[in-house]
C-alpha atoms as a PDB file:
ATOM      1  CA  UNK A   1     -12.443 -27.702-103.754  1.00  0.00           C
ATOM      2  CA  UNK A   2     -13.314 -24.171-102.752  1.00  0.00           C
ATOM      3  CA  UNK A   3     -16.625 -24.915-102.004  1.00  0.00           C
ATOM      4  CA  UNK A   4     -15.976 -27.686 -99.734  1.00  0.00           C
ATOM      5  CA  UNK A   5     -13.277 -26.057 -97.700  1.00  0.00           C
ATOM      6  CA  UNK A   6     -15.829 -23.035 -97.263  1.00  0.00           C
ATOM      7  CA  UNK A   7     -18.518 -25.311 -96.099  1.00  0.00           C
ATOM      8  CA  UNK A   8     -15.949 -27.305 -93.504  1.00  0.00           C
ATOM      9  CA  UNK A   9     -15.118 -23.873 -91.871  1.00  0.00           C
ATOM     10  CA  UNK A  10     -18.523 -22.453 -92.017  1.00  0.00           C
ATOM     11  CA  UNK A  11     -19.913 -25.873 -90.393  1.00  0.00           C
ATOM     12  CA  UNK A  12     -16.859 -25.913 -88.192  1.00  0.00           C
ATOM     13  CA  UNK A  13     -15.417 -29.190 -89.949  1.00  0.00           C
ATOM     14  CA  UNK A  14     -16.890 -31.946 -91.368  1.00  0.00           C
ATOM     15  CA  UNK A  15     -16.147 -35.804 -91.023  1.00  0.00           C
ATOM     16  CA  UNK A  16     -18.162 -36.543 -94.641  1.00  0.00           C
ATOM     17  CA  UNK A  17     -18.998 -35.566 -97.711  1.00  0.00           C
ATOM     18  CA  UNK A  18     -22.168 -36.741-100.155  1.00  0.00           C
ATOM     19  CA  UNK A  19     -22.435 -36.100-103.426  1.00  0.00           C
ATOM     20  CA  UNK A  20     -24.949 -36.500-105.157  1.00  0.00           C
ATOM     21  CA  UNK A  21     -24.471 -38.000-109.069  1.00  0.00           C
ATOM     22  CA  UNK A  22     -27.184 -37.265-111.263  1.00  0.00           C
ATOM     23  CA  UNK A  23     -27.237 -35.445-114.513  1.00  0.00           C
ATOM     24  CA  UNK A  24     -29.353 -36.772-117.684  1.00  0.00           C
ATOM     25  CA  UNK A  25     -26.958 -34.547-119.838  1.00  0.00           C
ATOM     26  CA  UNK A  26     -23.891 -36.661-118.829  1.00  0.00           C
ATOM     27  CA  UNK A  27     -22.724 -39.543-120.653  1.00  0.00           C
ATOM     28  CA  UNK A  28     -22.119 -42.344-118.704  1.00  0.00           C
ATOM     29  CA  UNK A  29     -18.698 -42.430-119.412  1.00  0.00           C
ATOM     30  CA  UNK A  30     -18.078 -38.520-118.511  1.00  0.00           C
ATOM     31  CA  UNK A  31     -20.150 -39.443-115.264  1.00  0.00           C
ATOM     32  CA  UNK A  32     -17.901 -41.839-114.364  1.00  0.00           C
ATOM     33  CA  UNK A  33     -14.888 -39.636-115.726  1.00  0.00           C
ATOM     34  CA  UNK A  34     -16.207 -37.008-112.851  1.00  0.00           C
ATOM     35  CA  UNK A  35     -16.548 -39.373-110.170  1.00  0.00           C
ATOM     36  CA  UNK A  36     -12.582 -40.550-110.577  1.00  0.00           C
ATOM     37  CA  UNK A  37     -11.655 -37.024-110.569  1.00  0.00           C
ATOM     38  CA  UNK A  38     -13.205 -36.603-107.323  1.00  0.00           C
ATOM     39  CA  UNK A  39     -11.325 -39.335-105.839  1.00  0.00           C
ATOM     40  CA  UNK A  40      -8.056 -39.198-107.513  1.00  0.00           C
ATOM     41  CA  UNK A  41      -7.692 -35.066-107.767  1.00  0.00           C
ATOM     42  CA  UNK A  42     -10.218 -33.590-105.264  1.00  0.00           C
ATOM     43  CA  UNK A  43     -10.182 -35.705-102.513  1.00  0.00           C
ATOM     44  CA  UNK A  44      -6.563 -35.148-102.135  1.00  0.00           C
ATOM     45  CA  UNK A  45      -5.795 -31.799-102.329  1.00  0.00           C
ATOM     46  CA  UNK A  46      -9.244 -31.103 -99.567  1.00  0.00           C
ATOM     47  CA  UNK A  47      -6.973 -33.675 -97.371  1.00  0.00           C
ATOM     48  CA  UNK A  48      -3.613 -31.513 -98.013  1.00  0.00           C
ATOM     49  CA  UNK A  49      -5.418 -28.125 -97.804  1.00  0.00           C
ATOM     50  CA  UNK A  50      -6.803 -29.731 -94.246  1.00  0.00           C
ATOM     51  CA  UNK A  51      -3.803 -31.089 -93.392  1.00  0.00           C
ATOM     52  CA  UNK A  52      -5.876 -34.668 -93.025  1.00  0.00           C
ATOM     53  CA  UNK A  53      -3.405 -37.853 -93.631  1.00  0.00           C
ATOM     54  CA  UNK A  54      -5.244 -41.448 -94.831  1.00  0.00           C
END
């Protein structure tokens, strides 16, 4: 979450974010295990630490 509030100030906000999903060491299931965590714990507190509402 750090990283992306860093990058929104340094780039003076941003209305996206790609990630990019690839890592051979990665089960499939712990890939998709990350990609739910993004959603359901990152997303969220980047929106609260903005103060962005959905």
């Amino acid at each position: 979450m750090e990283k992306i509030l860093r990058e929104n100030e340094a780039l003076g906000g941003l209305a996206r974010i790609t990630f990019q999903m690839t890592n051979v060491a990665l089960e499939h299931k712990q890939m998709l295990k990350s990609i739910e965590m993004l959603g359901t714990k990152v997303a969220p507190m980047v929106r609260k630490a903005l103060g962005v509402s959905v």
